[in-house]
PDB file of N, CA and C in Angstrom:
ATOM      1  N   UNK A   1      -1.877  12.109  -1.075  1.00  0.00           N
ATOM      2  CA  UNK A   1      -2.944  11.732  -0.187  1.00  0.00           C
ATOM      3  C   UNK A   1      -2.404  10.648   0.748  1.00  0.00           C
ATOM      4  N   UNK A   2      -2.788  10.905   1.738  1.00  0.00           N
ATOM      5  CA  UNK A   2      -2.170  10.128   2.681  1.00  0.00           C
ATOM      6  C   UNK A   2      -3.254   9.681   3.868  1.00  0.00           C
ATOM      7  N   UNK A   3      -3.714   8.111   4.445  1.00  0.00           N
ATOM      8  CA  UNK A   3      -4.187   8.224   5.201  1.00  0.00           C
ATOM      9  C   UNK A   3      -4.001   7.093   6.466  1.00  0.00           C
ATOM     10  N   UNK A   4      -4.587   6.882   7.568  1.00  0.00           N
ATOM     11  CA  UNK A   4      -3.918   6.159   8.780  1.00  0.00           C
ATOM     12  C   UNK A   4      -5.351   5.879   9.173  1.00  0.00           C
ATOM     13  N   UNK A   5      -4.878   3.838   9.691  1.00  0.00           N
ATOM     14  CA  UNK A   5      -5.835   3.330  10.063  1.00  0.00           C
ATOM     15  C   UNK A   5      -5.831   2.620  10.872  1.00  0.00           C
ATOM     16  N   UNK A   6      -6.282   1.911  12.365  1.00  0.00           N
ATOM     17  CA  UNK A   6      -6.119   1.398  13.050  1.00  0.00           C
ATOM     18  C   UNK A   6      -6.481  -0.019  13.067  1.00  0.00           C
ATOM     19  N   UNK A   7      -5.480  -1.093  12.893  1.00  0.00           N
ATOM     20  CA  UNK A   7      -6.181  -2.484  12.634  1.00  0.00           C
ATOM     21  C   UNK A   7      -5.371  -3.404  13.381  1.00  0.00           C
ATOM     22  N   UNK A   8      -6.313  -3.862  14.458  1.00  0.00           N
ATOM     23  CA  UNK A   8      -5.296  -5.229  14.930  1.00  0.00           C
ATOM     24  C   UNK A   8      -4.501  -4.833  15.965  1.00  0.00           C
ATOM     25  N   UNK A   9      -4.335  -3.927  16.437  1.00  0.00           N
ATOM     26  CA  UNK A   9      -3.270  -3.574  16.974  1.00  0.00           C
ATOM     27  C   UNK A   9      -2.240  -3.012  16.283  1.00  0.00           C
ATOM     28  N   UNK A  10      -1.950  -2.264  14.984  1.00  0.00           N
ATOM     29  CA  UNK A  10      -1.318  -1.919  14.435  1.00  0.00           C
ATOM     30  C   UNK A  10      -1.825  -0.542  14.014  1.00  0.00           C
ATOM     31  N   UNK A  11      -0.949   0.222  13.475  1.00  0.00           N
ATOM     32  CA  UNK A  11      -1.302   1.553  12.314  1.00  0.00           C
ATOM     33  C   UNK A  11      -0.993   1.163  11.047  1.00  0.00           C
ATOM     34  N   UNK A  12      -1.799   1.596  10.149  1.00  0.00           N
ATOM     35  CA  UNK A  12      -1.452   1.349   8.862  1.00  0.00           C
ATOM     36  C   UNK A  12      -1.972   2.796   8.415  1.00  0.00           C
ATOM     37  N   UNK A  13      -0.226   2.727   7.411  1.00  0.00           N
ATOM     38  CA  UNK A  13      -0.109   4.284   7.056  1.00  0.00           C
ATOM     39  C   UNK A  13      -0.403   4.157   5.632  1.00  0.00           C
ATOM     40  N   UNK A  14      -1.350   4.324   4.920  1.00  0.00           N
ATOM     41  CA  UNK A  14      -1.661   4.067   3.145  1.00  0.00           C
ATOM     42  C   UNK A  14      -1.256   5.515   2.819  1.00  0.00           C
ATOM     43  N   UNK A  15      -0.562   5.267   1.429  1.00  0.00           N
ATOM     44  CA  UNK A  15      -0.225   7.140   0.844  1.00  0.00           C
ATOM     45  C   UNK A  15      -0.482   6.829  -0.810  1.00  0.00           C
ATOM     46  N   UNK A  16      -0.439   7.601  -1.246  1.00  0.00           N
ATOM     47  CA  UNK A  16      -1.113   7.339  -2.738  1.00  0.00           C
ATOM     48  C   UNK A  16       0.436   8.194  -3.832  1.00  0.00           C
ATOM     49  N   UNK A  17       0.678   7.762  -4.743  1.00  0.00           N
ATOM     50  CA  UNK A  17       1.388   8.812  -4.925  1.00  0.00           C
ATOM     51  C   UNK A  17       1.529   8.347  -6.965  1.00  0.00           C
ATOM     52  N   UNK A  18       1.596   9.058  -7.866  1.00  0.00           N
ATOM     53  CA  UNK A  18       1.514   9.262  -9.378  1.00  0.00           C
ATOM     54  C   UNK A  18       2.659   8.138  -9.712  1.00  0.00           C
ATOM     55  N   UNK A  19       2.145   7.098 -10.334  1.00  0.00           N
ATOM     56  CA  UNK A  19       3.011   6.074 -10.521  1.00  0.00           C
ATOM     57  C   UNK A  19       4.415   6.767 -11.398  1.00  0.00           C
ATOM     58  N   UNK A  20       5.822   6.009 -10.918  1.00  0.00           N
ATOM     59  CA  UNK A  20       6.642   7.037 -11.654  1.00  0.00           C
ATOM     60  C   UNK A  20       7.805   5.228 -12.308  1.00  0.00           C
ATOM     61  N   UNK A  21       7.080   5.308 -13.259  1.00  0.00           N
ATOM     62  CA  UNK A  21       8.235   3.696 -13.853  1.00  0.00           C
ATOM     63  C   UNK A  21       9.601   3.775 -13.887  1.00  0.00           C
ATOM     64  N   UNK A  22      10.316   2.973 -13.499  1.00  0.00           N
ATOM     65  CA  UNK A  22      11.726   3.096 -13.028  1.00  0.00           C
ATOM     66  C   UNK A  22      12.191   2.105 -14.357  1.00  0.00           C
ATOM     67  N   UNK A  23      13.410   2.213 -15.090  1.00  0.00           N
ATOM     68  CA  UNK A  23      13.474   0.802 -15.979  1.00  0.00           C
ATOM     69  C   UNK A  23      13.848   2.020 -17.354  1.00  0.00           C
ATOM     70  N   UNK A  24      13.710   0.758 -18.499  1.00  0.00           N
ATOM     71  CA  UNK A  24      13.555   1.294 -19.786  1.00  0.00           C
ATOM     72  C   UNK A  24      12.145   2.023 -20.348  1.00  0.00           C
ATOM     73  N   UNK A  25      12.804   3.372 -20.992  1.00  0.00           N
ATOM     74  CA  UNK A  25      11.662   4.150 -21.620  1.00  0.00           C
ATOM     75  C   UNK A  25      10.289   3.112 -22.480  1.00  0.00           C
ATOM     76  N   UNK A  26       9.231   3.504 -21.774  1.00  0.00           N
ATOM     77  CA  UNK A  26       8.137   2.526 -22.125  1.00  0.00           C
ATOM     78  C   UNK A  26       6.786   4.233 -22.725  1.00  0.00           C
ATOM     79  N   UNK A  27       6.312   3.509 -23.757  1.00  0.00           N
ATOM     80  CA  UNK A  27       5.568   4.815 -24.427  1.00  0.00           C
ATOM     81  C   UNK A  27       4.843   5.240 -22.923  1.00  0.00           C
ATOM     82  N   UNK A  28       4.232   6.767 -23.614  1.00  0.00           N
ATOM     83  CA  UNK A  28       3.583   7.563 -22.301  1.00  0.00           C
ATOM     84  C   UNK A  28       2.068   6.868 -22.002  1.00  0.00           C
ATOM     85  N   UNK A  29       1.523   6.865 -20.932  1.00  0.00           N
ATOM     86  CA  UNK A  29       0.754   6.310 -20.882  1.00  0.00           C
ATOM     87  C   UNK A  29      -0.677   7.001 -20.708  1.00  0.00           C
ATOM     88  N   UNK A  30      -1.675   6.368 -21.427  1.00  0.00           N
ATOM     89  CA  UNK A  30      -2.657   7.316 -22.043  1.00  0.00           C
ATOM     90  C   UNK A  30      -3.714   7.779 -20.877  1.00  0.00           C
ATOM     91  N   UNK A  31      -3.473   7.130 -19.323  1.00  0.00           N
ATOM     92  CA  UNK A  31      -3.980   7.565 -18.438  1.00  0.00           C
ATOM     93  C   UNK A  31      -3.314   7.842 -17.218  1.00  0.00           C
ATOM     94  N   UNK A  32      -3.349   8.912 -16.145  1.00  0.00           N
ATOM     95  CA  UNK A  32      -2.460   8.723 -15.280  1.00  0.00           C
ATOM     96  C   UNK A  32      -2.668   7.646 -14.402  1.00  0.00           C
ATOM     97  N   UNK A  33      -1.683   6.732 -13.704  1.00  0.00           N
ATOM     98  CA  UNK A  33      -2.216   5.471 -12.739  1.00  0.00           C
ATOM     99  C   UNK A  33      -1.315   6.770 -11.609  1.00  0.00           C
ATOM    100  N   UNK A  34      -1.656   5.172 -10.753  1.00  0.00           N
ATOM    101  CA  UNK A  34      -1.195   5.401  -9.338  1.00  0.00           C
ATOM    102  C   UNK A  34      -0.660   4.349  -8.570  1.00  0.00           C
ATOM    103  N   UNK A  35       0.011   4.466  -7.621  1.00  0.00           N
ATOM    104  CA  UNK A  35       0.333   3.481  -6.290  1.00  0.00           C
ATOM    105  C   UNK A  35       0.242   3.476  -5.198  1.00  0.00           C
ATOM    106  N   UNK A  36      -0.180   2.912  -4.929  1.00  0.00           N
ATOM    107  CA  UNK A  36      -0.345   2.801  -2.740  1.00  0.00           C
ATOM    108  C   UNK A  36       1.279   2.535  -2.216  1.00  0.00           C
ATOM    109  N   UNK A  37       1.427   3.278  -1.145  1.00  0.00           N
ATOM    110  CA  UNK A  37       2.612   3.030  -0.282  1.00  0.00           C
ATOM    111  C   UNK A  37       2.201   2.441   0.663  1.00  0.00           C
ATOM    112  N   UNK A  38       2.705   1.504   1.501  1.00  0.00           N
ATOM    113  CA  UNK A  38       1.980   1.242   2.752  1.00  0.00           C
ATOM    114  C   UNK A  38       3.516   0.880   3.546  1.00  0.00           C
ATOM    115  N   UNK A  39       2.701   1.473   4.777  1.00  0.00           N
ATOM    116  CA  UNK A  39       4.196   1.127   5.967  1.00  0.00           C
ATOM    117  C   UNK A  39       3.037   0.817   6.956  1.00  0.00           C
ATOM    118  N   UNK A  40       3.732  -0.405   7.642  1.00  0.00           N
ATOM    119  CA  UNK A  40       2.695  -1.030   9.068  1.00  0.00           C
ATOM    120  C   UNK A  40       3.738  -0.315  10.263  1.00  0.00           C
ATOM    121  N   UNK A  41       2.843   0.306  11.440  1.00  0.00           N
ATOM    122  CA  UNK A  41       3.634   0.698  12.728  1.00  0.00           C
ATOM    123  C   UNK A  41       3.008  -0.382  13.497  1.00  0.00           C
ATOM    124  N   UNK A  42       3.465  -0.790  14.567  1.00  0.00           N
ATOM    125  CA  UNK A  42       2.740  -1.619  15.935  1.00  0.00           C
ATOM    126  C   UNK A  42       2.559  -0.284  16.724  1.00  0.00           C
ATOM    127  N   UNK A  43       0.909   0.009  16.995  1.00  0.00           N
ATOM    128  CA  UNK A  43       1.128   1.194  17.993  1.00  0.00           C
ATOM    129  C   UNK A  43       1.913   1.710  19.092  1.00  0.00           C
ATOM    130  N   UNK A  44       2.528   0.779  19.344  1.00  0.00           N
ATOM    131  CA  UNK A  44       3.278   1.644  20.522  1.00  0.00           C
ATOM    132  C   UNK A  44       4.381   1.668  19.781  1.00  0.00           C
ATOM    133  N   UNK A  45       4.758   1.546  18.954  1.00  0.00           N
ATOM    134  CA  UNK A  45       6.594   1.599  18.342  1.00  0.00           C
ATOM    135  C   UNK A  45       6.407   2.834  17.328  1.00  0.00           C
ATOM    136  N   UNK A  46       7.222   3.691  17.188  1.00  0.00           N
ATOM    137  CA  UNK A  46       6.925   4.992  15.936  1.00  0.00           C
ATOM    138  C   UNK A  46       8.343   4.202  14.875  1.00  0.00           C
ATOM    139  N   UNK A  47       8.595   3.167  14.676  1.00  0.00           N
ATOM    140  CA  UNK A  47       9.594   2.671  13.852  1.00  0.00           C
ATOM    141  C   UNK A  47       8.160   1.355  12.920  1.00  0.00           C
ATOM    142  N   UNK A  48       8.370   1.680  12.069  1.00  0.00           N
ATOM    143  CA  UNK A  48       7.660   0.496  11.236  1.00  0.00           C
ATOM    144  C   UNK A  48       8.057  -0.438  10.617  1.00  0.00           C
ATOM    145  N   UNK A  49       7.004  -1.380  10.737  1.00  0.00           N
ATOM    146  CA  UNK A  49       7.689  -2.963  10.611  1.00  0.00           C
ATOM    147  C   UNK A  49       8.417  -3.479  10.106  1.00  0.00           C
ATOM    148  N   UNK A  50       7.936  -3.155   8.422  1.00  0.00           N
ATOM    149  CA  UNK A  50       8.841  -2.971   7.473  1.00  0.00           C
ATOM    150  C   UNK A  50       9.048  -2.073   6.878  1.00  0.00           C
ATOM    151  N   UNK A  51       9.992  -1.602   5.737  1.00  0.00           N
ATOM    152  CA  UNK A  51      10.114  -0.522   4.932  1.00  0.00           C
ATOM    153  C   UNK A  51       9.072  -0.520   4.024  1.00  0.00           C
ATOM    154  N   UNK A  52       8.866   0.542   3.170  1.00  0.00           N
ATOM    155  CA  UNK A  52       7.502   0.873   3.044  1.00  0.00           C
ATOM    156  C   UNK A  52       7.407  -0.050   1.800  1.00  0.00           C
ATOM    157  N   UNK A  53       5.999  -0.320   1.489  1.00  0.00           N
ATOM    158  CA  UNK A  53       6.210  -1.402   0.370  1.00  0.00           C
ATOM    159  C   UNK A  53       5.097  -0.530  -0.623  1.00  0.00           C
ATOM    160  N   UNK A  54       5.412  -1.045  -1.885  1.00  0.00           N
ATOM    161  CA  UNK A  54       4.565  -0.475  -3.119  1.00  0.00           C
ATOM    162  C   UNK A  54       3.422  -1.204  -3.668  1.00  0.00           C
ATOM    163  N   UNK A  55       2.388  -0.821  -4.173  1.00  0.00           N
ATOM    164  CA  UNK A  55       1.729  -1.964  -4.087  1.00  0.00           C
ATOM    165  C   UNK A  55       1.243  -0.989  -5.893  1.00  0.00           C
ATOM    166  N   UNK A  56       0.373  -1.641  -6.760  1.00  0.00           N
ATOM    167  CA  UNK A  56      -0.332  -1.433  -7.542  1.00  0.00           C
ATOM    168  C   UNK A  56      -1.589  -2.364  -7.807  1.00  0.00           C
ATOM    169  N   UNK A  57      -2.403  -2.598  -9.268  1.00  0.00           N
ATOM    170  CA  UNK A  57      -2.941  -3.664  -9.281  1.00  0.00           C
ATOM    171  C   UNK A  57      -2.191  -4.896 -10.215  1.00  0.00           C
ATOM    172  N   UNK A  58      -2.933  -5.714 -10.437  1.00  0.00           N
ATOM    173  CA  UNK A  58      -2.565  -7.118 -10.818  1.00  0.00           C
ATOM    174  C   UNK A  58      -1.465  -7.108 -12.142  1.00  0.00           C
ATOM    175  N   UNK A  59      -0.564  -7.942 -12.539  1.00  0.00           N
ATOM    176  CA  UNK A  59       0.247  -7.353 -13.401  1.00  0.00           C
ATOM    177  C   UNK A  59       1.111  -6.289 -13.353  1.00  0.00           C
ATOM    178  N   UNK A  60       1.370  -5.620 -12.279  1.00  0.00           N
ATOM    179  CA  UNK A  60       2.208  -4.753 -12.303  1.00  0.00           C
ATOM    180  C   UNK A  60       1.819  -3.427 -12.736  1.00  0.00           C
ATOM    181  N   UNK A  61       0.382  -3.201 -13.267  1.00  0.00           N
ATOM    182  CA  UNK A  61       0.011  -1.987 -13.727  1.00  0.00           C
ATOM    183  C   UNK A  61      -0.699  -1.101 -12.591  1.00  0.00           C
ATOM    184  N   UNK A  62      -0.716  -0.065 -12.719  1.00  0.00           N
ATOM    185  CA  UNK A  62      -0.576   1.070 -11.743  1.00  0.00           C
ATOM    186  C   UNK A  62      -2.424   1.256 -11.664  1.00  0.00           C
ATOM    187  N   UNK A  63      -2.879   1.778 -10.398  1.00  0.00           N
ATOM    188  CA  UNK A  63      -4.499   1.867 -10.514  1.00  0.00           C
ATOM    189  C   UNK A  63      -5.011   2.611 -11.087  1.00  0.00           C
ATOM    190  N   UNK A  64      -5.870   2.466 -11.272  1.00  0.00           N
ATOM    191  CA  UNK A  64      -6.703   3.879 -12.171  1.00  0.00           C
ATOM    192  C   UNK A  64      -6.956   5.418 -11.573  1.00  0.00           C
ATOM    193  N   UNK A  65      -7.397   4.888 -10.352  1.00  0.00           N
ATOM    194  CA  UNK A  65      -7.412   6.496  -9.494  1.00  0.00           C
ATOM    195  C   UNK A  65      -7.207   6.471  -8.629  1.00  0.00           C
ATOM    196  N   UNK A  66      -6.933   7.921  -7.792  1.00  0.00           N
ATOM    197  CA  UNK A  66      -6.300   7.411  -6.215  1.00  0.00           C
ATOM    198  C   UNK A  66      -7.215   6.507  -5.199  1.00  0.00           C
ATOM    199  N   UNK A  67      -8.373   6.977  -5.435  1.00  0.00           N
ATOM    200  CA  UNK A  67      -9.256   6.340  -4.384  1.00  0.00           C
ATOM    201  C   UNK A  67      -8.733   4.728  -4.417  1.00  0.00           C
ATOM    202  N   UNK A  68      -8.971   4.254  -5.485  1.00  0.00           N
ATOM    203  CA  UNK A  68      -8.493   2.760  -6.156  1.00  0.00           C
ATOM    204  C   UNK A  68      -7.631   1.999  -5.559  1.00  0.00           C
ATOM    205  N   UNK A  69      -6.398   3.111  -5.515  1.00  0.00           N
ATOM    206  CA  UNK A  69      -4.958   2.818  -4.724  1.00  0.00           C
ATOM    207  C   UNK A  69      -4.954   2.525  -3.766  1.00  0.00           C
ATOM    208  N   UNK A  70      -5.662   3.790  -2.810  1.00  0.00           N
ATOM    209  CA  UNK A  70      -6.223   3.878  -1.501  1.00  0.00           C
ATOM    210  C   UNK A  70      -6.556   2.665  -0.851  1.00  0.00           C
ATOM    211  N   UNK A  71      -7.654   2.179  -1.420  1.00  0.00           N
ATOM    212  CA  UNK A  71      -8.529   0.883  -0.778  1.00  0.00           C
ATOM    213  C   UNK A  71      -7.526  -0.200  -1.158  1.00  0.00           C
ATOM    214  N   UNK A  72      -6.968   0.023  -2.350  1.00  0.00           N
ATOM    215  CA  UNK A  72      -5.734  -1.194  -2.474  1.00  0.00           C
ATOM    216  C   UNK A  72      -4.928  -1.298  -1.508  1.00  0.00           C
ATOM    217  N   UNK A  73      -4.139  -0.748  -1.176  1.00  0.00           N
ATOM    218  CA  UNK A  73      -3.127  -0.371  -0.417  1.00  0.00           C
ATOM    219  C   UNK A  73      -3.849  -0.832   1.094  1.00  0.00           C
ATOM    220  N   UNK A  74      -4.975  -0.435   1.456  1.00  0.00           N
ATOM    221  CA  UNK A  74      -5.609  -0.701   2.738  1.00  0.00           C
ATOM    222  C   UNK A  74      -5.447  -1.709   2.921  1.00  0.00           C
ATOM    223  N   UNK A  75      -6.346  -2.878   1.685  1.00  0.00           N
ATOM    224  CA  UNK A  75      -6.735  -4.444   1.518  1.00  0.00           C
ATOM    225  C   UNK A  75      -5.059  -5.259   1.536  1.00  0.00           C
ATOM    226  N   UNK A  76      -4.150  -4.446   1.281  1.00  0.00           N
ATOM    227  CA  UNK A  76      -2.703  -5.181   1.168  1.00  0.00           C
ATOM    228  C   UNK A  76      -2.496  -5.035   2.526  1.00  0.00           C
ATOM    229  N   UNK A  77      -2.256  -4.418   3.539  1.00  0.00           N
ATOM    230  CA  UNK A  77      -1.707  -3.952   4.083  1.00  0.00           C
ATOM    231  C   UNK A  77      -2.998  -4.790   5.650  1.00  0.00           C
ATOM    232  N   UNK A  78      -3.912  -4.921   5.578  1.00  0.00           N
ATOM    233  CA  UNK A  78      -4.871  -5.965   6.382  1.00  0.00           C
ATOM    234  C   UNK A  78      -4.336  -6.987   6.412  1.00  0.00           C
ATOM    235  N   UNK A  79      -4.363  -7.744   4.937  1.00  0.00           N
ATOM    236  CA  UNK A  79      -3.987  -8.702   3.986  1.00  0.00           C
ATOM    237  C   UNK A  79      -2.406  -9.582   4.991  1.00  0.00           C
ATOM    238  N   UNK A  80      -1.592  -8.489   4.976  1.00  0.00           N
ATOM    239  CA  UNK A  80       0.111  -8.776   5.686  1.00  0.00           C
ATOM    240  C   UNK A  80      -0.241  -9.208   7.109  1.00  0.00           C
ATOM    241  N   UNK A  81      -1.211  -7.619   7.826  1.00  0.00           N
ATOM    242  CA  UNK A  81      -1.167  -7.986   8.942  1.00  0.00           C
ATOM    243  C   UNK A  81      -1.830  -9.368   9.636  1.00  0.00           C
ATOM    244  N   UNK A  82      -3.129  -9.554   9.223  1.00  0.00           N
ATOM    245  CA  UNK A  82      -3.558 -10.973   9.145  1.00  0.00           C
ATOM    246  C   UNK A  82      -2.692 -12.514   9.193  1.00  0.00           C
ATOM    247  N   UNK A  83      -1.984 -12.466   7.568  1.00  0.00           N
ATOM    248  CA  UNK A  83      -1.186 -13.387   7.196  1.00  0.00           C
ATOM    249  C   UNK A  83       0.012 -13.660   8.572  1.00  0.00           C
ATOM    250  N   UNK A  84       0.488 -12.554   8.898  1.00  0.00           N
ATOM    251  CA  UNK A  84       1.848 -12.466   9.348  1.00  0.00           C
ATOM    252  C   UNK A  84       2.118 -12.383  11.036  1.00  0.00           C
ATOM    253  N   UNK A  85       0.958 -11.664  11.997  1.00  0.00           N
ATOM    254  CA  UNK A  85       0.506 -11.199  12.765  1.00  0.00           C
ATOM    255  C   UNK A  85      -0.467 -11.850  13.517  1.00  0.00           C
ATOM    256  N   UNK A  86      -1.898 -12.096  13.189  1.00  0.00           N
ATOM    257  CA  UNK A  86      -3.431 -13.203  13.257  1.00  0.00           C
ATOM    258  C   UNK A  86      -2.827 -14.425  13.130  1.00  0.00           C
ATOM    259  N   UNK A  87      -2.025 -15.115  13.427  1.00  0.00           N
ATOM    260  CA  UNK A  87      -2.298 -16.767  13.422  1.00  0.00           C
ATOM    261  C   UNK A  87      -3.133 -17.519  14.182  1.00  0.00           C
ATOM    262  N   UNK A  88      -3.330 -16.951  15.579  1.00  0.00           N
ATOM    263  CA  UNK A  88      -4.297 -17.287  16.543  1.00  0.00           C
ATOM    264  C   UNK A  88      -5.455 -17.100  16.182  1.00  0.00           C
ATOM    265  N   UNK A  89      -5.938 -16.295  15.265  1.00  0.00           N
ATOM    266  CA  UNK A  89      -7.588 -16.363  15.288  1.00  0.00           C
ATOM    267  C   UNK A  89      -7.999 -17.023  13.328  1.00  0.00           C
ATOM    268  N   UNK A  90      -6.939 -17.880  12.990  1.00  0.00           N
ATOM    269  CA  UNK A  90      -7.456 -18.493  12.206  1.00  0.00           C
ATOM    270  C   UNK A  90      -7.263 -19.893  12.727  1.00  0.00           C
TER     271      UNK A  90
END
């Protein structure tokens, strides 16, 4: 799932995708999670800002469902542009 949003002057590209743990074998986990991808474009540039970043929830554990991810990934990805981008209107 993949979706695109216009904020600020930017695109924000959120994608959802079946959390896949990288590392040492850790037991299976009794629900599937998930993760938000997020890559920021500046609209007029098709190169994005940064490389794409991963996001989950708190602790490092993966969300419960995609929708979850989704809005996560959105709220991160506001969150950057704001912080990093908005200095003038705080």
């Amino acid at each position: 799932m993949t979706r695109s949003y216009d904020y600020e002057g930017f695109t924000l590209e959120i994608s959802v995708e079946s959390d896949i743990s990288i590392g040492p074998k850790k037991l299976a986990p009794t629900r599937p999670g998930y993760v938000a991808v997020v890559r920021i474009f500046q609209k007029a540039n098709a190169i994005a800002v940064f490389s794409p970043l991963r996001f989950g929830e708190a602790g490092g554990r993966p969300f419960a469902t995609e929708a979850d991810a989704l809005m996560g990934g959105y709220s991160a990805a506001r969150k950057i542009v704001d912080d990093l981008f908005c200095h003038d209107r705080h």
